[in-house]
Protein backbone atom coordinates (compact mmCIF):
# COMPACT_ATOMS: atom_id res chain seq x y z
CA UNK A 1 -22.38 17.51 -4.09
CA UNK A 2 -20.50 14.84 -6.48
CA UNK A 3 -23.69 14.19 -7.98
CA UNK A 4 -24.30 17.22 -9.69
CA UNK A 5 -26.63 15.55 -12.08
CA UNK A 6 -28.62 14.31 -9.39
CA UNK A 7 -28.73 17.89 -7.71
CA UNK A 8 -29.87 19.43 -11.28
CA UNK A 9 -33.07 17.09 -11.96
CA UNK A 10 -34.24 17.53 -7.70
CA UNK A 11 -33.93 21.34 -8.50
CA UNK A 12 -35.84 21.14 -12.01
CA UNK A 13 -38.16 19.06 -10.04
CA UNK A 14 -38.93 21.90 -8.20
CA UNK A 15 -38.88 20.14 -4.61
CA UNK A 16 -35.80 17.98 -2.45
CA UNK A 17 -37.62 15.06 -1.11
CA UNK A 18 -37.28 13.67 2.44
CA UNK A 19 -38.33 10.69 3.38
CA UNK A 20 -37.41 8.01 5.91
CA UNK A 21 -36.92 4.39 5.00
CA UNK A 22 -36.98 1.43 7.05
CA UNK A 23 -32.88 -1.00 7.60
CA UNK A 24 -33.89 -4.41 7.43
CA UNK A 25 -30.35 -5.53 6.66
CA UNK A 26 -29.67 -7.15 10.14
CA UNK A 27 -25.40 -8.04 8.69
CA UNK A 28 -24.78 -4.46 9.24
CA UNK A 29 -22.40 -3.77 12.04
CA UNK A 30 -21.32 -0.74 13.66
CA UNK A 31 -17.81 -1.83 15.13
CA UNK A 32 -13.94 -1.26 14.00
CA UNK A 33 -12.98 -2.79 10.99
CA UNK A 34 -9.61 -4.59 9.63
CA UNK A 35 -9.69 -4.59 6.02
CA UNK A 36 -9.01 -8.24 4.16
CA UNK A 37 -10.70 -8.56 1.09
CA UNK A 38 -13.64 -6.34 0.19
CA UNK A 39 -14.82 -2.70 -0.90
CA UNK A 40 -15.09 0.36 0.71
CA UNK A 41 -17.98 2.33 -0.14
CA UNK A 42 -17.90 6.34 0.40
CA UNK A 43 -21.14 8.03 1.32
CA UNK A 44 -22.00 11.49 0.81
CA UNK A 45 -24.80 12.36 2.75
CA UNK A 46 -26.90 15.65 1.83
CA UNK A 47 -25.42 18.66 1.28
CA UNK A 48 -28.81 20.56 1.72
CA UNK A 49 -30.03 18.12 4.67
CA UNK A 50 -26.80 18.77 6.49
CA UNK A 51 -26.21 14.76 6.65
CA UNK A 52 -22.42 14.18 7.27
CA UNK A 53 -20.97 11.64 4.86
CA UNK A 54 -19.55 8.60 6.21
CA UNK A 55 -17.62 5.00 5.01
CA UNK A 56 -18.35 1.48 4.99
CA UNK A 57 -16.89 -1.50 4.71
CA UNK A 58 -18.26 -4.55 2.87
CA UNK A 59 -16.15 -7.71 3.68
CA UNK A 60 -16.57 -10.45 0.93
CA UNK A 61 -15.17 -13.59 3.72
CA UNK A 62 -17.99 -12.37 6.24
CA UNK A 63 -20.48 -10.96 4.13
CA UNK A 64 -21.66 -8.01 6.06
CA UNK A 65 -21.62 -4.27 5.82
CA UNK A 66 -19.02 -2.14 9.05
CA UNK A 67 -20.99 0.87 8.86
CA UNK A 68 -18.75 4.37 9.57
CA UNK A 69 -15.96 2.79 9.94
CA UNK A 70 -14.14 6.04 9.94
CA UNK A 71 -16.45 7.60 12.58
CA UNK A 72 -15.24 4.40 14.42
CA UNK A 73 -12.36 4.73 14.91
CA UNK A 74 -11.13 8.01 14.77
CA UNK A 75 -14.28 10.04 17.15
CA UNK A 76 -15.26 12.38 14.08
CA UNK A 77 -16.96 12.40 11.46
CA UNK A 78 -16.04 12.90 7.61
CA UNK A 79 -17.87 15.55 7.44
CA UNK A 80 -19.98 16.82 4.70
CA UNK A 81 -19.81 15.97 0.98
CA UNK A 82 -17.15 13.33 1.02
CA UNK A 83 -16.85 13.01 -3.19
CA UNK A 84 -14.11 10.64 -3.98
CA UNK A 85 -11.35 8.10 -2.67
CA UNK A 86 -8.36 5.91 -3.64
CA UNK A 87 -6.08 4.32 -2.47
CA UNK A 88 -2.28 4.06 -3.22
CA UNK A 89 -0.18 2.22 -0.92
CA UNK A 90 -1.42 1.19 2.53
CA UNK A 91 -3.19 4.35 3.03
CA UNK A 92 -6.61 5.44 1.32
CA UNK A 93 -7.29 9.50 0.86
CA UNK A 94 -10.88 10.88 0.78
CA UNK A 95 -11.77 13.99 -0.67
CA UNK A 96 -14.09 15.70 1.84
CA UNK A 97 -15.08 19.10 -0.35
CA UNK A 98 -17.37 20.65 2.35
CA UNK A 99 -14.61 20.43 5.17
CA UNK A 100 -11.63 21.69 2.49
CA UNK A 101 -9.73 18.75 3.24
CA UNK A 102 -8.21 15.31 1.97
CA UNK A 103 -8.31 12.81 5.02
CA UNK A 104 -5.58 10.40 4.69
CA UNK A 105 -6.11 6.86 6.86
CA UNK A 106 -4.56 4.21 6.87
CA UNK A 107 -6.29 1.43 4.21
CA UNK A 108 -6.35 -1.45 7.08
CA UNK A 109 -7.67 -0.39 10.19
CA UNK A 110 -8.83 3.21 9.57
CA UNK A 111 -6.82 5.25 11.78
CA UNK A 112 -6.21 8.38 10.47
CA UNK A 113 -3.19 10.86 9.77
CA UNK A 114 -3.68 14.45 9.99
CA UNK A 115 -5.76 15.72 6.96
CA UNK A 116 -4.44 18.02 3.83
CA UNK A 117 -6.21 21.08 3.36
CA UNK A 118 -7.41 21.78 0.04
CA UNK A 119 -9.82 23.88 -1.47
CA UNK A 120 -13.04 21.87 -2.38
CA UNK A 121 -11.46 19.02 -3.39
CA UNK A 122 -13.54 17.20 -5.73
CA UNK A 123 -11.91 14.23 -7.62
CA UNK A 124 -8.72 11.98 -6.51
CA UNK A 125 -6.38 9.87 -8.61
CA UNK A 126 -2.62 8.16 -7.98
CA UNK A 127 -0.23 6.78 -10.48
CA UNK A 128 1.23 4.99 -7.82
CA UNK A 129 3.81 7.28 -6.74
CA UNK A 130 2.06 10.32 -5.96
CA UNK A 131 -2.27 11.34 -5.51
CA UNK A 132 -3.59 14.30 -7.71
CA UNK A 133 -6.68 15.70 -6.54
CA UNK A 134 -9.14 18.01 -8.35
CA UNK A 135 -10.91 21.44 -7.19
CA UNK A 136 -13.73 23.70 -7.46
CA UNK A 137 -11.21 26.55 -7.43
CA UNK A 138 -9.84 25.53 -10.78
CA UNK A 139 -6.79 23.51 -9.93
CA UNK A 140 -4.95 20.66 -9.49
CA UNK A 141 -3.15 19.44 -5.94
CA UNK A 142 -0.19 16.91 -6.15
CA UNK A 143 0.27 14.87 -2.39
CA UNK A 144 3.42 13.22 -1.91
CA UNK A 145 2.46 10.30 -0.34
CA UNK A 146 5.30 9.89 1.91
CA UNK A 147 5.61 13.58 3.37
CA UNK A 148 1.61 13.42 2.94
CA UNK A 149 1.72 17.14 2.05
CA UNK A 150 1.00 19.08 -1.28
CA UNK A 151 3.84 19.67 -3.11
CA UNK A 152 2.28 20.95 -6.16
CA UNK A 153 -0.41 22.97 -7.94
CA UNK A 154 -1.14 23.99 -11.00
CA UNK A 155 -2.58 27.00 -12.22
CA UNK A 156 -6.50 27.76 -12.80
CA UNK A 157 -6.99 24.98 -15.79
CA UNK A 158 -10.86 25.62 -15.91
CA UNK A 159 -13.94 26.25 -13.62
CA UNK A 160 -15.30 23.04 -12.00
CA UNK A 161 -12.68 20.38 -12.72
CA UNK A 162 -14.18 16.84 -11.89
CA UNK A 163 -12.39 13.56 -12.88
CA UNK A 164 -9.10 12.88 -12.85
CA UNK A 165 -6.74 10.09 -14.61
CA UNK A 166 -3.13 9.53 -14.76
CA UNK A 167 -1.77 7.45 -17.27
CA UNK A 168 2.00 7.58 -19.13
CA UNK A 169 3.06 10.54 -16.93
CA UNK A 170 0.07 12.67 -18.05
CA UNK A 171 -2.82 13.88 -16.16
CA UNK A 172 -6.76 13.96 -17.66
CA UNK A 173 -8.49 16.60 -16.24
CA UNK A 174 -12.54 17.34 -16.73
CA UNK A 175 -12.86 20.69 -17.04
CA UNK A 176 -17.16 20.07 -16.23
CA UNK A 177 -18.83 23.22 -16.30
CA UNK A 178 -19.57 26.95 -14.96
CA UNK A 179 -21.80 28.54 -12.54
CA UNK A 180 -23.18 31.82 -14.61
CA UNK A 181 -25.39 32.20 -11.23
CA UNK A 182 -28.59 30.78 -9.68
CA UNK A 183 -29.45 27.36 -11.73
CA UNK A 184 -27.93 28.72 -14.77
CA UNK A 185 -24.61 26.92 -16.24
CA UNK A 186 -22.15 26.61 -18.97
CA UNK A 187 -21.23 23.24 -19.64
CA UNK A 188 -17.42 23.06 -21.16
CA UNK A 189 -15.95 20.43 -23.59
CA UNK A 190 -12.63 19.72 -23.21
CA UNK A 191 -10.32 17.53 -20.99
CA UNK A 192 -7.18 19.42 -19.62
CA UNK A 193 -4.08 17.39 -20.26
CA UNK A 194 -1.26 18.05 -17.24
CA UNK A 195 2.38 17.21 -16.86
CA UNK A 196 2.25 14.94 -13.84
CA UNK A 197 5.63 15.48 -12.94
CA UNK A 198 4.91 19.21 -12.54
CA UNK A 199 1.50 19.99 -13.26
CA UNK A 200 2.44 22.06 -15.96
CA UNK A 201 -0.47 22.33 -18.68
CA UNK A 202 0.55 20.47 -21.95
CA UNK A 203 -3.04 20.74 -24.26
CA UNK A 204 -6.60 20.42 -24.28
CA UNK A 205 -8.65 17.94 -25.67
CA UNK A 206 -12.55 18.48 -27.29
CA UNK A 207 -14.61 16.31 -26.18
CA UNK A 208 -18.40 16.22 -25.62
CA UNK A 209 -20.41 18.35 -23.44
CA UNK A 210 -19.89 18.00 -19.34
CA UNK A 211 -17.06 15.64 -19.19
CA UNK A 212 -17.31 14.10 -15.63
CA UNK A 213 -15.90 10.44 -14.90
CA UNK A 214 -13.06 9.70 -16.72
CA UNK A 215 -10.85 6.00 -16.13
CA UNK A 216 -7.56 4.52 -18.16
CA UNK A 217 -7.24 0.92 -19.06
CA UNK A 218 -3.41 1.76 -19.72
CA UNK A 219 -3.02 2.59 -23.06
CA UNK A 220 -6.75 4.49 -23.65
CA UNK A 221 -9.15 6.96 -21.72
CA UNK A 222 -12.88 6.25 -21.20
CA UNK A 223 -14.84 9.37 -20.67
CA UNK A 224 -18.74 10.29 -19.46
CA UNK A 225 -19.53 13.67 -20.54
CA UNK A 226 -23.11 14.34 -19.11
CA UNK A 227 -24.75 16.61 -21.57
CA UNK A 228 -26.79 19.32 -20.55
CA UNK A 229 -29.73 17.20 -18.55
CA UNK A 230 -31.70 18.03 -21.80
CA UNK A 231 -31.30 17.76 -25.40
CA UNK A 232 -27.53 17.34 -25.14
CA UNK A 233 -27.66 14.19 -23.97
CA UNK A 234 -25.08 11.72 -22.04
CA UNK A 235 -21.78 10.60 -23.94
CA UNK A 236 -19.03 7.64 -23.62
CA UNK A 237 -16.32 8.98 -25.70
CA UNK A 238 -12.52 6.81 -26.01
CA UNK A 239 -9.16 9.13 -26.20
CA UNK A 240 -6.33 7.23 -27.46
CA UNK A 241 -2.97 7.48 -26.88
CA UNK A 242 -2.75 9.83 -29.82
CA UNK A 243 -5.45 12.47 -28.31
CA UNK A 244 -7.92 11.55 -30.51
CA UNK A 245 -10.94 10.89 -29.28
CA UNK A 246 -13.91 8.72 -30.67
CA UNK A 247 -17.31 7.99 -29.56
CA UNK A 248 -18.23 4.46 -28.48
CA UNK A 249 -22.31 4.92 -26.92
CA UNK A 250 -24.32 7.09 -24.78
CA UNK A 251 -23.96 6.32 -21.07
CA UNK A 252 -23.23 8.15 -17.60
CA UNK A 253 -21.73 5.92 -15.31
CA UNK A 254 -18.83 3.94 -16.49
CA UNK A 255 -16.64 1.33 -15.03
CA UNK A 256 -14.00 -0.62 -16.34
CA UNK A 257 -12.97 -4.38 -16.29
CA UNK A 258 -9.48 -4.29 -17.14
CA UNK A 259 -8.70 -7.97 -17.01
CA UNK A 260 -11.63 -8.40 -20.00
CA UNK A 261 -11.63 -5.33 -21.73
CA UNK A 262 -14.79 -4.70 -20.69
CA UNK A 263 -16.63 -1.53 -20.22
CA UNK A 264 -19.99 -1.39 -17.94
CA UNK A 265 -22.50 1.69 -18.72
CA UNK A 266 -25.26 2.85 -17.05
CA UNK A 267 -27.44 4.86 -18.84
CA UNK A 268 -30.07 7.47 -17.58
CA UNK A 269 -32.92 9.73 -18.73
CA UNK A 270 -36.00 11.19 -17.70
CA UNK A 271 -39.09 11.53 -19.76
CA UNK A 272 -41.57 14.69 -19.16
CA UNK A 273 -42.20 14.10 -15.77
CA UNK A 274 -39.01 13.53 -14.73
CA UNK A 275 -39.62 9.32 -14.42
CA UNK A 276 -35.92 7.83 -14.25
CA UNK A 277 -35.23 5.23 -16.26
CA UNK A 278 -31.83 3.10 -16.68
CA UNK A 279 -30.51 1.11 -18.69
CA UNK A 280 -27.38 -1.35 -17.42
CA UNK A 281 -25.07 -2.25 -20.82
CA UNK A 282 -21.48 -3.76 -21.41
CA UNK A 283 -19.55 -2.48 -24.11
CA UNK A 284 -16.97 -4.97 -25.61
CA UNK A 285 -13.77 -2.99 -26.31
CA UNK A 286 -12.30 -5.57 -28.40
CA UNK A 287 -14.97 -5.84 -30.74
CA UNK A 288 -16.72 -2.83 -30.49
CA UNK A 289 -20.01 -4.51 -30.08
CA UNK A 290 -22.73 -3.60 -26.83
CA UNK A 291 -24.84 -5.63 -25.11
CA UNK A 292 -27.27 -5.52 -22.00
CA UNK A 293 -25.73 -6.49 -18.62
CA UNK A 294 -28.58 -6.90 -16.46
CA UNK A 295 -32.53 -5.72 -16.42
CA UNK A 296 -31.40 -4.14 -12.96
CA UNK A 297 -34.77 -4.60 -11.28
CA UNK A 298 -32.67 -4.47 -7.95
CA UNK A 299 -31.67 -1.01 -8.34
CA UNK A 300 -33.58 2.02 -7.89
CA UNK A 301 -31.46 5.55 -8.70
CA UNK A 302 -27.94 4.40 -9.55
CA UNK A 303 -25.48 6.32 -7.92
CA UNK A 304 -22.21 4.76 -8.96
CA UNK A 305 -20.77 1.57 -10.43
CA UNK A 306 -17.52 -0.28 -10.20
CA UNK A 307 -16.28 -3.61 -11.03
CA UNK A 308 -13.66 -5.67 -8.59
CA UNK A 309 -10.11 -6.30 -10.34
CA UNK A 310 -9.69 -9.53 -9.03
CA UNK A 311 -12.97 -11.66 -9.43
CA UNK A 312 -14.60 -9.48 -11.96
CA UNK A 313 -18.25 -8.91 -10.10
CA UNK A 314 -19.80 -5.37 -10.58
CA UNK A 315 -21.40 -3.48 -7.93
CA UNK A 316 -24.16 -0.73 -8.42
CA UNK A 317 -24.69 1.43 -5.79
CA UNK A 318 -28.20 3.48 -5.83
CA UNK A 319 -30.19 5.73 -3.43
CA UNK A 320 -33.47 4.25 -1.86
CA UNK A 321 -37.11 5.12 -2.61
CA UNK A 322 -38.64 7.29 -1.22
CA UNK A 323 -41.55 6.42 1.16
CA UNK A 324 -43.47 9.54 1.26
CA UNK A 325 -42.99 10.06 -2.58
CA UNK A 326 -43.57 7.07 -4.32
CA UNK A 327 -41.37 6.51 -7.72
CA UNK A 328 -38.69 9.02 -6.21
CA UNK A 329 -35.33 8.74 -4.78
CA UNK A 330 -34.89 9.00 -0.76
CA UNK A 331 -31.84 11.70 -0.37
CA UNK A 332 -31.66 11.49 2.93
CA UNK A 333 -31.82 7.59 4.11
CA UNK A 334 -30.17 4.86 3.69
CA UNK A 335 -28.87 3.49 0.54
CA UNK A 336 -27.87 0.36 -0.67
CA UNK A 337 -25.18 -1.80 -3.05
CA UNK A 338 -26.25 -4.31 -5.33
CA UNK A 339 -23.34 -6.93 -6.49
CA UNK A 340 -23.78 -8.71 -9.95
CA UNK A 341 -21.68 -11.82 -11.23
CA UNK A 342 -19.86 -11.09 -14.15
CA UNK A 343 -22.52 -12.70 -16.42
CA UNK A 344 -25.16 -10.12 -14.54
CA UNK A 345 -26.66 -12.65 -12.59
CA UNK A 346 -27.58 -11.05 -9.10
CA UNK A 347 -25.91 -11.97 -5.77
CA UNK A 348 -26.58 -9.71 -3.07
CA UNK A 349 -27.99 -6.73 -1.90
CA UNK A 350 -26.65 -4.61 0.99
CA UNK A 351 -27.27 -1.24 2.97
CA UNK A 352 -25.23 1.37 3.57
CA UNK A 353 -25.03 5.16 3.86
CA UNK A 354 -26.77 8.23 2.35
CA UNK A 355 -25.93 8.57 -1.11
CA UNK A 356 -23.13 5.81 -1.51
CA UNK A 357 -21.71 7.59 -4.75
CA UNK A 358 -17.94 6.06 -4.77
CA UNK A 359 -16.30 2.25 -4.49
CA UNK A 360 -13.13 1.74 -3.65
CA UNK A 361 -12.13 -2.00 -3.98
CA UNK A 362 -9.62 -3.25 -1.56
CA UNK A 363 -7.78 -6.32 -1.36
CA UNK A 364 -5.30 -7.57 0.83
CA UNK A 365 -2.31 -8.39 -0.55
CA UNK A 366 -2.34 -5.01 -2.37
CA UNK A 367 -2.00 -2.95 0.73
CA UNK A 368 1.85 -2.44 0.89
């Protein structure tokens, strides 16, 4: 699953915890959907429960929550692990690792064009022109968006590639980690830089342990490397447009405000007994300078977190509590997003799938 991290501390726990949680959201709707102005959010259901992922649709104008909106309208389901999505043009693509496939629908009303097989695809990215997608097997995909095909791959660049950035022509790759069998793993540090034009490998870059989520504001990268879920612990690190890379904070989750230069951080550990705690920060990049965001009393286990371009509010997604294990995180209900004004004031609260770990902000106007 995406959410490696969250896989590695259930394991360590010794136990996957199922539980069932009651909806009380009574917005939700289970109908066909025309996007306007809103987010998508990409759930990936449980790997080892066999839940099938699924999408919804939060409309700002209206307020409520389209659940599977894909499912909707196209008779199928997503199918099982659905990691990442973006969109580029009027068409969205979803990276569905269990099913080896990229589904490719259309970013207003969901129908969908014949999907692009590729091996576990993990990660997806676009510079506009074309999407890059990330695999398990080591390599890169390049979709041209018009033919909606691959037309390009690059060699084996590393093990377990996650995240993926374009920016200037160039390609950031996380090269994560390694599988040396059972629960054992090697966690790598470098980012892979690509060609984008061919995929051709140009250098990589050191960074800190398990490099995972990695966004461009345009002229830098912002990087979470993970750690080793122990005494390595979780890093935000800055390349420039030079390569050179500097550390700003510890964090996980990252999400970036372009417009403000801001960058939101969710940090979590675990103490002993594996108690979760998180803290919810904003990291000037102007002045260097961090400060807490919000207490974050809303959320429970923070899955993902992603501000909207246009207005600025920031949306944490998290997994439910469990109700037969009290202090624990439901893996297999319903989740839920949490939307914050910029000044980290909350606003709302709203359900959605099983593990909602990717937002995909949609507007409009934008959908060409």
């Amino acid at each position: 699953m995406k959410k490696q991290f969250k896989t590695c501390v259930c394991l360590l726990a010794g136990a996957l915890l199922f539980a069932a949680c009651s909806d009380d959201d009574e917005k939700n709707v289970r109908e066909e959907v025309t996007v306007a102005d809103g987010v998508f959010i990409l759930n990936e259901g449980s790997y080892f429960s066999k839940i099938d992922g699924s999408l919804d649709y939060l409309d700002y104008t209206t307020g409520t929550v389209s659940r599977n909106v894909f499912k909707n309208k196209n008779g199928r389901s997503l199918g099982g692990t659905p990691n990442n999505a973006v969109v580029c043009g009027s068409k969205m693509y979803i990276t569905t690792a269990d099913e080896n496939r990229v589904e490719v629908v259309d970013a207003r009303s969901m129908k969908a064009y014949s999907p692009i097989n590729i091996v576990t695809p993990r990660e997806v990215c676009t510079d506009g022109a074309a999407v890059y997608v990330t695999s398990y097997d080591g390599t890169v995909s390049k979709i041209d968006t018009t033919a909606l095909k691959v037309v390009a791959q690059s060699a084996a660049i590393g093990d377990a590639l996650e995240g993926i950035t374009a920016m200037g022509g160039y390609l950031y790759v996380c090269n994560a980690w390694k599988n040396l069998g059972g629960y054992s793993y090697e966690y790598h540090t470098n980012v892979v830089k690509l060609q984008a034009s061919d995929l051709s490998k140009v250098k990589d870059i050191t960074v800190a342990a398990n490099p995972n989520q990695i966004l461009n504001d345009g002229t830098n990268i912002y990087l979470a490397c993970w750690g080793n879920y122990a005494d390595v612990q979780a890093t935000v690190q800055r390349i420039d447009a030079n390569d050179q890379v500097t550390t700003l904070t510890n964090g996980r989750m990252i999400a970036l405000d372009k417009a403000n230069d801001l960058l939101y951080i969710i940090n979590t550990t675990y103490d002993e007994n594996w108690a979760e705690k998180n803290n919810y920060n904003v990291y000037d990049l102007k002045t260097g300078k961090e400060r807490n965001f919000t207490q974050g009393s809303e959320v429970f286990s923070p899955v993902a977190i992603g501000v909207d371009p246009t207005m600025g509010d920031v949306f944490i997604t998290s997994y439910s509590e469990s109700e037969d294990y009290k202090g624990s995180a439901s893996y297999t209900t319903d989740g839920f997003v949490v939307r914050y004004s910029t000044t980290g004031t909350f606003l709302n609260k709203y359900t959605c799938g099983v593990g909602p770990g990717t937002l995909v902000f949609a507007h409009h106007k934008e959908l060409k």
